[in-house]
PDB file of N, CA and C in Angstrom:
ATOM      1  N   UNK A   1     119.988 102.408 119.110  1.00  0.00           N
ATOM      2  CA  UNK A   1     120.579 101.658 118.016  1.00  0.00           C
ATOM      3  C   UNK A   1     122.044 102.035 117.867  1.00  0.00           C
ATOM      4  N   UNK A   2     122.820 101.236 117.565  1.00  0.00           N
ATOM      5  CA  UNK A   2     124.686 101.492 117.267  1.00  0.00           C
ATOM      6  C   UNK A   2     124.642 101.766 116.179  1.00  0.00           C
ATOM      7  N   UNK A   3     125.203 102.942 115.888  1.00  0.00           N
ATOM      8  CA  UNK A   3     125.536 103.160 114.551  1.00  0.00           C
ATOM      9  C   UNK A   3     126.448 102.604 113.837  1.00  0.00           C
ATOM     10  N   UNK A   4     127.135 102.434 112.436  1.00  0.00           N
ATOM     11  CA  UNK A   4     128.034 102.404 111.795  1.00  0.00           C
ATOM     12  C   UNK A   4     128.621 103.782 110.891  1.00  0.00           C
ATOM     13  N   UNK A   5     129.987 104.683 110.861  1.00  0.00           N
ATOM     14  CA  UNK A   5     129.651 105.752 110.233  1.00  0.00           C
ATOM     15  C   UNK A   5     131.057 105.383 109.090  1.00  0.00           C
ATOM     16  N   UNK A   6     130.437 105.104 107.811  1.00  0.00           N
ATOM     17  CA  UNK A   6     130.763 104.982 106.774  1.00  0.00           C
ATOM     18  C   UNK A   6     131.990 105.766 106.117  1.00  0.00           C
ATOM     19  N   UNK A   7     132.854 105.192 105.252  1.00  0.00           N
ATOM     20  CA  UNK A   7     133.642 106.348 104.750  1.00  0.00           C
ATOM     21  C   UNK A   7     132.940 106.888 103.733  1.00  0.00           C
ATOM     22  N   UNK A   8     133.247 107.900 102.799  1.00  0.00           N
ATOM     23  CA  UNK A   8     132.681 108.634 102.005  1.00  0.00           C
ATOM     24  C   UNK A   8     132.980 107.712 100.856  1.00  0.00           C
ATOM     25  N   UNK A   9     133.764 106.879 100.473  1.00  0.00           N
ATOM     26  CA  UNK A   9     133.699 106.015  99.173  1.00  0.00           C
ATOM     27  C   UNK A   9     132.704 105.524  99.557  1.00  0.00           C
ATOM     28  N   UNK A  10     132.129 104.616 100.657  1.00  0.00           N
ATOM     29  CA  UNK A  10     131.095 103.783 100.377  1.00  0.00           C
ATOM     30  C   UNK A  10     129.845 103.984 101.028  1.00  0.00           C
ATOM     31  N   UNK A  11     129.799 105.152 100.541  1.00  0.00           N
ATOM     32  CA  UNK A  11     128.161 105.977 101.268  1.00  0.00           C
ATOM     33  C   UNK A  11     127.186 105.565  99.866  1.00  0.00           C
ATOM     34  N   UNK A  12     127.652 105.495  98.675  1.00  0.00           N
ATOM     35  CA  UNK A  12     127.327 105.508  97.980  1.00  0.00           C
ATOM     36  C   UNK A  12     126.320 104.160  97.547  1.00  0.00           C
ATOM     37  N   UNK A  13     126.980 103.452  98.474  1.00  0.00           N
ATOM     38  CA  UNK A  13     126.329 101.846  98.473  1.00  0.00           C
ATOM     39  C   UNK A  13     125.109 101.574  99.610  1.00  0.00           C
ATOM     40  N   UNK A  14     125.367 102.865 100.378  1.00  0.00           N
ATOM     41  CA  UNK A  14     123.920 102.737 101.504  1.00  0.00           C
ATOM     42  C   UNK A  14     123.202 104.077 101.561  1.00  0.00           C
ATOM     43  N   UNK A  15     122.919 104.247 100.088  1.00  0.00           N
ATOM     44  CA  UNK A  15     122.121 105.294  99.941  1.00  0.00           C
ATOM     45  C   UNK A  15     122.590 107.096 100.343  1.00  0.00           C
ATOM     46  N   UNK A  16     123.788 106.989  99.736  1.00  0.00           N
ATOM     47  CA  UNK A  16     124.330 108.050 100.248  1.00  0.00           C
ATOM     48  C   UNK A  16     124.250 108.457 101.742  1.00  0.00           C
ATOM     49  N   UNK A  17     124.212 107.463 102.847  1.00  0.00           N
ATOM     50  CA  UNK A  17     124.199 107.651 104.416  1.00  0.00           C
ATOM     51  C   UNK A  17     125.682 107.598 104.763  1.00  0.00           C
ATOM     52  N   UNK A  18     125.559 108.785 105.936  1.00  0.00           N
ATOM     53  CA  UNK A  18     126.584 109.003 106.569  1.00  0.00           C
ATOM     54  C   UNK A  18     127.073 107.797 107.685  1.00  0.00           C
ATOM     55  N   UNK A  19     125.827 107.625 108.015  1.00  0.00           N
ATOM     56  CA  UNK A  19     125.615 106.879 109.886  1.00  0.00           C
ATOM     57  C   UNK A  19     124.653 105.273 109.114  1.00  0.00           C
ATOM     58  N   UNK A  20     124.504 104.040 109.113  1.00  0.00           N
ATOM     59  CA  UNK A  20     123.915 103.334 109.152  1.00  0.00           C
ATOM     60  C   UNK A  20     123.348 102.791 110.331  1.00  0.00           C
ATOM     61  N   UNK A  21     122.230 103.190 111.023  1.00  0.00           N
ATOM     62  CA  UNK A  21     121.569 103.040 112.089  1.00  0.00           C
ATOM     63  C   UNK A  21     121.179 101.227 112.495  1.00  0.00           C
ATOM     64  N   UNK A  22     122.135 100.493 113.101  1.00  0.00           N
ATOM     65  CA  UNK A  22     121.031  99.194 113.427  1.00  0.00           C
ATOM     66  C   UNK A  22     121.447  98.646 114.656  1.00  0.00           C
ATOM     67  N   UNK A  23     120.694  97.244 114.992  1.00  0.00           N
ATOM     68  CA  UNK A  23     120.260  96.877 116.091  1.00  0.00           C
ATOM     69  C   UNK A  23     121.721  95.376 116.264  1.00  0.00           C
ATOM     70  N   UNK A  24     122.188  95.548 117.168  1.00  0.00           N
ATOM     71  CA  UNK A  24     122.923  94.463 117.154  1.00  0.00           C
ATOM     72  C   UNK A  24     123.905  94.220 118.579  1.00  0.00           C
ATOM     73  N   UNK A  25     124.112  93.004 118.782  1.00  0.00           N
ATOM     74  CA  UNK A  25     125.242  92.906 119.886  1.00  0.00           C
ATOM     75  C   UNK A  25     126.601  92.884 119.846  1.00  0.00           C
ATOM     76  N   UNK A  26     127.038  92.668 118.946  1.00  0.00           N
ATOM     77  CA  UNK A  26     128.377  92.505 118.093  1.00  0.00           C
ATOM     78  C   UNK A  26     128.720  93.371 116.937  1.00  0.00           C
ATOM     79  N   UNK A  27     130.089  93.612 117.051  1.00  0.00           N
ATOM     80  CA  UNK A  27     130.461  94.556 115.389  1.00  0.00           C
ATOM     81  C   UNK A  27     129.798  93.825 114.416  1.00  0.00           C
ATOM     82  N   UNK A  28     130.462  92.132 114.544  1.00  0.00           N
ATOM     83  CA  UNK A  28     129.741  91.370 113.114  1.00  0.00           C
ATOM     84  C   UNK A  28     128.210  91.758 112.789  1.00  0.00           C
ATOM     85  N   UNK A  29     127.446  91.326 113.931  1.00  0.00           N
ATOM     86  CA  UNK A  29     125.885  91.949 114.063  1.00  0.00           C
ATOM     87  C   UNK A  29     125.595  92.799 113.563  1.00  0.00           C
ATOM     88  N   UNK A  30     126.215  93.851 113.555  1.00  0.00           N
ATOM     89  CA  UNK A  30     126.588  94.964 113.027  1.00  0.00           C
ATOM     90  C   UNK A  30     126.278  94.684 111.520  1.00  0.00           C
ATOM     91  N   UNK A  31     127.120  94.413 111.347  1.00  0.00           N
ATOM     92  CA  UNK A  31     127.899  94.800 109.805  1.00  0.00           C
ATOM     93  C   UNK A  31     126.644  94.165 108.947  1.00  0.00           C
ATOM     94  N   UNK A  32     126.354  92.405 109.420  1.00  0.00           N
ATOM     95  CA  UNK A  32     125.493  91.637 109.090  1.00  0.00           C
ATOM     96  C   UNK A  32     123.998  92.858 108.403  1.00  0.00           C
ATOM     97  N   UNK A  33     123.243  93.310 109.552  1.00  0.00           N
ATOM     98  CA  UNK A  33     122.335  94.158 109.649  1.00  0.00           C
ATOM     99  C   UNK A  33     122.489  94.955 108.827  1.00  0.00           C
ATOM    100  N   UNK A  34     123.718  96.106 108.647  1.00  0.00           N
ATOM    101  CA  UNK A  34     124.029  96.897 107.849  1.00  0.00           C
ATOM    102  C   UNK A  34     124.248  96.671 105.994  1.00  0.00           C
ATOM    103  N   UNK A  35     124.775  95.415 105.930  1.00  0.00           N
ATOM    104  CA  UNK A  35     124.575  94.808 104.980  1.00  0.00           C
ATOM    105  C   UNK A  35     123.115  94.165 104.563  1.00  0.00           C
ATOM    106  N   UNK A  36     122.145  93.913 105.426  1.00  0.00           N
ATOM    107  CA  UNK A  36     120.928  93.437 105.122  1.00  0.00           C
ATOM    108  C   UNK A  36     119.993  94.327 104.570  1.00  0.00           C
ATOM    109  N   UNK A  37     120.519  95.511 105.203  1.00  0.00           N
ATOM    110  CA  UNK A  37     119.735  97.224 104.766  1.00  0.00           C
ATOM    111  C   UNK A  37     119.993  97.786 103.611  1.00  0.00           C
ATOM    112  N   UNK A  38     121.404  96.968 103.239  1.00  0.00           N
ATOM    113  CA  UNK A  38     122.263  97.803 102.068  1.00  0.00           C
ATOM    114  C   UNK A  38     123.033  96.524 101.569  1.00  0.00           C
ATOM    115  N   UNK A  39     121.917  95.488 100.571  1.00  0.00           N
ATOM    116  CA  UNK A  39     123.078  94.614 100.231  1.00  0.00           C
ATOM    117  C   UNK A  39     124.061  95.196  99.316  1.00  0.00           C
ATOM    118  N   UNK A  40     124.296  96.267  98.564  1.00  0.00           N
ATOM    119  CA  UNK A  40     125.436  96.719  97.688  1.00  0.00           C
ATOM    120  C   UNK A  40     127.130  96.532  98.431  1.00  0.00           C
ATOM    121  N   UNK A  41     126.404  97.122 100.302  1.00  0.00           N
ATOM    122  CA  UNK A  41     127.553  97.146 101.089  1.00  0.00           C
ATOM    123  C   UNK A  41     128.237  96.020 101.041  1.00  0.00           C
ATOM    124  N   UNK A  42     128.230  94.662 101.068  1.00  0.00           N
ATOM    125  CA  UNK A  42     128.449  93.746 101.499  1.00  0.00           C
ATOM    126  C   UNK A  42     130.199  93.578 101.192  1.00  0.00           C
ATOM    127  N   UNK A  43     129.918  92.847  99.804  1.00  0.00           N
ATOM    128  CA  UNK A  43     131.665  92.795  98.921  1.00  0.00           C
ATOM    129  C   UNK A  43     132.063  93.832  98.861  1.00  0.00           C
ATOM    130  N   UNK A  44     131.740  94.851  99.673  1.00  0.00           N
ATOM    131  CA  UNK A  44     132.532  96.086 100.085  1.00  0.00           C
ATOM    132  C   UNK A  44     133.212  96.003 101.341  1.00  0.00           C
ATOM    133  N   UNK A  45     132.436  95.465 102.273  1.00  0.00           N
ATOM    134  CA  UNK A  45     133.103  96.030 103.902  1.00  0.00           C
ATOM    135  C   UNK A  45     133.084  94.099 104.060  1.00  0.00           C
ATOM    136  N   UNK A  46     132.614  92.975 103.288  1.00  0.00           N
ATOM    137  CA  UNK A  46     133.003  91.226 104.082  1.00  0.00           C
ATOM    138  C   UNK A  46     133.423  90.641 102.819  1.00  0.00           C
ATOM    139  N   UNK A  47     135.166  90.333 103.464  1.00  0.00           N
ATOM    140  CA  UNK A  47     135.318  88.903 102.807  1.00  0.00           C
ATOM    141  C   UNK A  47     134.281  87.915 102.307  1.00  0.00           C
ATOM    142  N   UNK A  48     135.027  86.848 101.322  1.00  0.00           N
ATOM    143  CA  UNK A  48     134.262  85.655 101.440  1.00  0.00           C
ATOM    144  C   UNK A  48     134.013  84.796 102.606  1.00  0.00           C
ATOM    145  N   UNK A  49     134.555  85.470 103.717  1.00  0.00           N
ATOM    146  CA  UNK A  49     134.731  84.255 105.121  1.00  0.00           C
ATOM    147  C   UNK A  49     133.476  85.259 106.132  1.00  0.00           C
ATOM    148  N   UNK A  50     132.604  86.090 105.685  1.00  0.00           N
ATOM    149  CA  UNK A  50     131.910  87.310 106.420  1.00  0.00           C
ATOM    150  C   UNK A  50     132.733  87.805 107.020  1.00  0.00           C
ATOM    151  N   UNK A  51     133.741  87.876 107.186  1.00  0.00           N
ATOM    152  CA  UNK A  51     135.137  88.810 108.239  1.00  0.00           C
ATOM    153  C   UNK A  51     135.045  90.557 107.299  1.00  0.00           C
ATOM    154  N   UNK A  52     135.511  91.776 107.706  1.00  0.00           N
ATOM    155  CA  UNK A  52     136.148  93.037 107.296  1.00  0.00           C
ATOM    156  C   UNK A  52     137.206  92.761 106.500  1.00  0.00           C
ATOM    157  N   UNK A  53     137.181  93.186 105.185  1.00  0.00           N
ATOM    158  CA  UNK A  53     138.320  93.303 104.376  1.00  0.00           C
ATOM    159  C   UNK A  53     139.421  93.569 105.135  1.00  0.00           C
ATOM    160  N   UNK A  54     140.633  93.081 104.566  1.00  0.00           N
ATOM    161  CA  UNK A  54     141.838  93.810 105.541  1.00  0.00           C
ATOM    162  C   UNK A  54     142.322  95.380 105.615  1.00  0.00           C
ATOM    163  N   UNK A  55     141.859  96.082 104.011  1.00  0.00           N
ATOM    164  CA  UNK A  55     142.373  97.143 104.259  1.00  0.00           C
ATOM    165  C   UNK A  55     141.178  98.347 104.585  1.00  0.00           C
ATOM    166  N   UNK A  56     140.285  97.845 105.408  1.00  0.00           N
ATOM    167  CA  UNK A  56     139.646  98.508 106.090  1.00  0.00           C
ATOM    168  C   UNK A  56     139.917  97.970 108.071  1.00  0.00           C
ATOM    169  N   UNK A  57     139.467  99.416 108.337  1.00  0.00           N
ATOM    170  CA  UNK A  57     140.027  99.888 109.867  1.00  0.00           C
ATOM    171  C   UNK A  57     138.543  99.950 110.681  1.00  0.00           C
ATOM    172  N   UNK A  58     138.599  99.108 111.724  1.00  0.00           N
ATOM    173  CA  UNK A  58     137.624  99.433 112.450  1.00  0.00           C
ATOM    174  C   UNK A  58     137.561 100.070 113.930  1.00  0.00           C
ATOM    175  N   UNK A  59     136.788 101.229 114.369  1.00  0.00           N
ATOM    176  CA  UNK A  59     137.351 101.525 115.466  1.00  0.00           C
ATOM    177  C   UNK A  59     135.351 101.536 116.114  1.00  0.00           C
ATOM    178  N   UNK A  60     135.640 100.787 117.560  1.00  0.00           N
ATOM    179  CA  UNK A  60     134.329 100.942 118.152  1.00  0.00           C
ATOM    180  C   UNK A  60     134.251 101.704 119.524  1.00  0.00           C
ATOM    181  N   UNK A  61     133.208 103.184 119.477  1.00  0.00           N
ATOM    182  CA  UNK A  61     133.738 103.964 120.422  1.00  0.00           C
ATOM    183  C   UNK A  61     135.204 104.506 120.072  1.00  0.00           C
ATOM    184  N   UNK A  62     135.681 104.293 119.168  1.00  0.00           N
ATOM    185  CA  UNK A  62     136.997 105.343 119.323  1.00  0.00           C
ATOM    186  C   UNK A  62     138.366 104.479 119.727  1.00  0.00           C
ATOM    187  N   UNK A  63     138.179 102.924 119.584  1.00  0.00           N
ATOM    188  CA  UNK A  63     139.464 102.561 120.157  1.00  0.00           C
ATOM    189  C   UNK A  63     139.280 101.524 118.945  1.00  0.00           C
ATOM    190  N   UNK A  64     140.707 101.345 118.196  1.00  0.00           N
ATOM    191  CA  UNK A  64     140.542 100.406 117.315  1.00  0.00           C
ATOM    192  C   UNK A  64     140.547  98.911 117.522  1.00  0.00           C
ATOM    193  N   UNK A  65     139.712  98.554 116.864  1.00  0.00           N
ATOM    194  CA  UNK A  65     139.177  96.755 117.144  1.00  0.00           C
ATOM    195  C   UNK A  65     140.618  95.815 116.445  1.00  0.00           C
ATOM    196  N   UNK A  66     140.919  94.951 117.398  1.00  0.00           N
ATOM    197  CA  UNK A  66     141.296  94.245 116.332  1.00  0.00           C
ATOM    198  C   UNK A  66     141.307  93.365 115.384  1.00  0.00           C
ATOM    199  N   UNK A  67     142.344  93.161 114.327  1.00  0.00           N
ATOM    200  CA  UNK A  67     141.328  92.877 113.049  1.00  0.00           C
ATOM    201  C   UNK A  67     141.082  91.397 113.611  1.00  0.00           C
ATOM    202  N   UNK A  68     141.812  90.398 114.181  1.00  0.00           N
ATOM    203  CA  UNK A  68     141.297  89.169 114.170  1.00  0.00           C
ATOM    204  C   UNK A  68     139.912  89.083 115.634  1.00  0.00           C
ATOM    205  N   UNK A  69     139.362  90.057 116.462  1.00  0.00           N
ATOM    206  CA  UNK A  69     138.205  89.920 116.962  1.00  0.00           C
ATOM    207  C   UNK A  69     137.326  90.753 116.209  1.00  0.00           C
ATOM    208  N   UNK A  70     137.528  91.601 115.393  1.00  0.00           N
ATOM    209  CA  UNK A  70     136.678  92.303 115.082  1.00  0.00           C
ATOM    210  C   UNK A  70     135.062  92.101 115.166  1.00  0.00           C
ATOM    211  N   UNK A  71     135.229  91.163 114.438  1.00  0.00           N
ATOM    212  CA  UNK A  71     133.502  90.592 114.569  1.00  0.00           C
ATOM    213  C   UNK A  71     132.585  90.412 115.549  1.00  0.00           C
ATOM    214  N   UNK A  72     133.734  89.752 116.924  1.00  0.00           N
ATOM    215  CA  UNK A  72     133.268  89.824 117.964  1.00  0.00           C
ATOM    216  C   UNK A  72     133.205  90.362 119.336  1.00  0.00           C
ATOM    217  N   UNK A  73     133.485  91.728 118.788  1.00  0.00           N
ATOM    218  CA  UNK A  73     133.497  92.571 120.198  1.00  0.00           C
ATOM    219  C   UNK A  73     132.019  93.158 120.311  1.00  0.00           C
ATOM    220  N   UNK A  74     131.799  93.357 121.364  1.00  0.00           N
ATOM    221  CA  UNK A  74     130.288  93.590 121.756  1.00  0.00           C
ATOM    222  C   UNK A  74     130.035  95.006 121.926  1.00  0.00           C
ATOM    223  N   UNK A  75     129.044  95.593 121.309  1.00  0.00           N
ATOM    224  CA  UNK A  75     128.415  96.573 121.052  1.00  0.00           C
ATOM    225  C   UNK A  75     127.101  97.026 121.839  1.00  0.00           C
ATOM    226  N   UNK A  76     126.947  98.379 121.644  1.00  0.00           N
ATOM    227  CA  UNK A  76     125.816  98.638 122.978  1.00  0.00           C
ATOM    228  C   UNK A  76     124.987  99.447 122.130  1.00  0.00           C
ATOM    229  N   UNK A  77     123.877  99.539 122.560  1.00  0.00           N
ATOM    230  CA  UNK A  77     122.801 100.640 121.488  1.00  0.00           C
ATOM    231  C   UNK A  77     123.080 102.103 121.461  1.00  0.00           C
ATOM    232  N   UNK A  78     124.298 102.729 121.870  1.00  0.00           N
ATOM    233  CA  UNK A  78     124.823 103.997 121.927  1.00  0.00           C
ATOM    234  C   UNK A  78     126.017 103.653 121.469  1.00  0.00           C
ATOM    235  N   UNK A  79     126.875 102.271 120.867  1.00  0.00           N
ATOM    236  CA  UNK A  79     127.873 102.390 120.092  1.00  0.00           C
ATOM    237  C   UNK A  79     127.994 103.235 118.889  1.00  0.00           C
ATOM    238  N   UNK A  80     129.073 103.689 118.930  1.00  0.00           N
ATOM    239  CA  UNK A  80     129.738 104.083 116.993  1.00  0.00           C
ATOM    240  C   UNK A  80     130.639 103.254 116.658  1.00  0.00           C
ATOM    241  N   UNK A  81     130.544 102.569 115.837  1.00  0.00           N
ATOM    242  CA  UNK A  81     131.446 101.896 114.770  1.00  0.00           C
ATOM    243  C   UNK A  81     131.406 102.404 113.657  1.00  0.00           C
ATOM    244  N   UNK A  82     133.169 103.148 113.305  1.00  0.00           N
ATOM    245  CA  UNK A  82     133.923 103.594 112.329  1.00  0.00           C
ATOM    246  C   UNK A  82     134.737 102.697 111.367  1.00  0.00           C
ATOM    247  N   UNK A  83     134.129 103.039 110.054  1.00  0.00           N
ATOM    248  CA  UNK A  83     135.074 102.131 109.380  1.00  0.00           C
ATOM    249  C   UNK A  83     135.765 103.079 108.423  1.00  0.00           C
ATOM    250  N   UNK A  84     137.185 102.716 108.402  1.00  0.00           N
ATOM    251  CA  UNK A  84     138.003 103.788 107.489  1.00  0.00           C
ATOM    252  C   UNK A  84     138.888 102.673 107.013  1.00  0.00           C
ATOM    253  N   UNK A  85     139.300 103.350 105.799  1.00  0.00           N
ATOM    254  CA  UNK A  85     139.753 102.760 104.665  1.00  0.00           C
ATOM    255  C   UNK A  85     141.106 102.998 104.956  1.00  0.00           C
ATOM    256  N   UNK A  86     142.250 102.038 104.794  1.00  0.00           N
ATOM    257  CA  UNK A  86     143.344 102.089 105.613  1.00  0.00           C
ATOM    258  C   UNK A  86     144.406 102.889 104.164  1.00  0.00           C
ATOM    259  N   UNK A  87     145.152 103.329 104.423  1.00  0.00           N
ATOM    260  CA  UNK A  87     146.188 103.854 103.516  1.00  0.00           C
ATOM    261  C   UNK A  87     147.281 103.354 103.645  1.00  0.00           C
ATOM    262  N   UNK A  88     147.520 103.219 102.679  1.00  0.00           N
ATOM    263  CA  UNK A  88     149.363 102.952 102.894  1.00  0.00           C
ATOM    264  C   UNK A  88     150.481 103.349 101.589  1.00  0.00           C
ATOM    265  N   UNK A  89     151.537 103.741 101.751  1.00  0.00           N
ATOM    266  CA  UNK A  89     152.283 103.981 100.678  1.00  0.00           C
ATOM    267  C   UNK A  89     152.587 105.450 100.978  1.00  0.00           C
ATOM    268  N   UNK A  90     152.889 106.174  99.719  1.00  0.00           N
ATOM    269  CA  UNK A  90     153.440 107.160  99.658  1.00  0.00           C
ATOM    270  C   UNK A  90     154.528 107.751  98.666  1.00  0.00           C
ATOM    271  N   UNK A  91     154.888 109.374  98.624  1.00  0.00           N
ATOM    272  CA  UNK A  91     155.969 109.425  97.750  1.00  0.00           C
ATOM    273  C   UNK A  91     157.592 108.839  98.527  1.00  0.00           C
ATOM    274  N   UNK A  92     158.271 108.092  97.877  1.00  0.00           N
ATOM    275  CA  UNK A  92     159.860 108.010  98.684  1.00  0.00           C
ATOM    276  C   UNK A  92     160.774 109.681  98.706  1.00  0.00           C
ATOM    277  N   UNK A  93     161.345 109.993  99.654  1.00  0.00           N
ATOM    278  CA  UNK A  93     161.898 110.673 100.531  1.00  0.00           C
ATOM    279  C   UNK A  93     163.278 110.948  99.955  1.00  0.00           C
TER     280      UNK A  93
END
């Protein structure tokens, strides 16, 4: 099964899990599944269009997806898909 491994804000929405374990061919597949296990996740990690919010980061295996395929890059039953919450800003200099 491909995992998904959650940030720590939104563990809270899939039962305090680190890793969301499911079955799928695609990130979207993914997410879909992961959300089916955990509807709280949903208006957390999909737009209204089922797409990844923008200011979340997805990386599969370790190389970041990009945001306009995201959905459809293909996944293997020993994938990790990371989702991190993107930052931006800061103090000025």
């Amino acid at each position: 099964m491909a995992s998904i491994r959650l940030p720590q804000v939104l563990r809270k929405y899939a039962g305090d899990l680190d890793f969301v374990e499911v079955t799928a061919a695609t990130v979207g597949d993914a997410a879909r599944a992961a959300v089916a296990d955990h509807p709280d996740l949903e208006i957390r990690l999909l737009d209204g269009e089922g797409r990844f919010h923008p200011h979340l980061l997805i990386f599969v295996d370790g190389e970041q997806a990009p945001r306009d395929s995201a959905m459809t890059l293909p996944v293997t039953a020993d994938s990790r898909i990371d989702v991190l919450v993107s930052v931006v800003g800061g103090a000025p200099t």
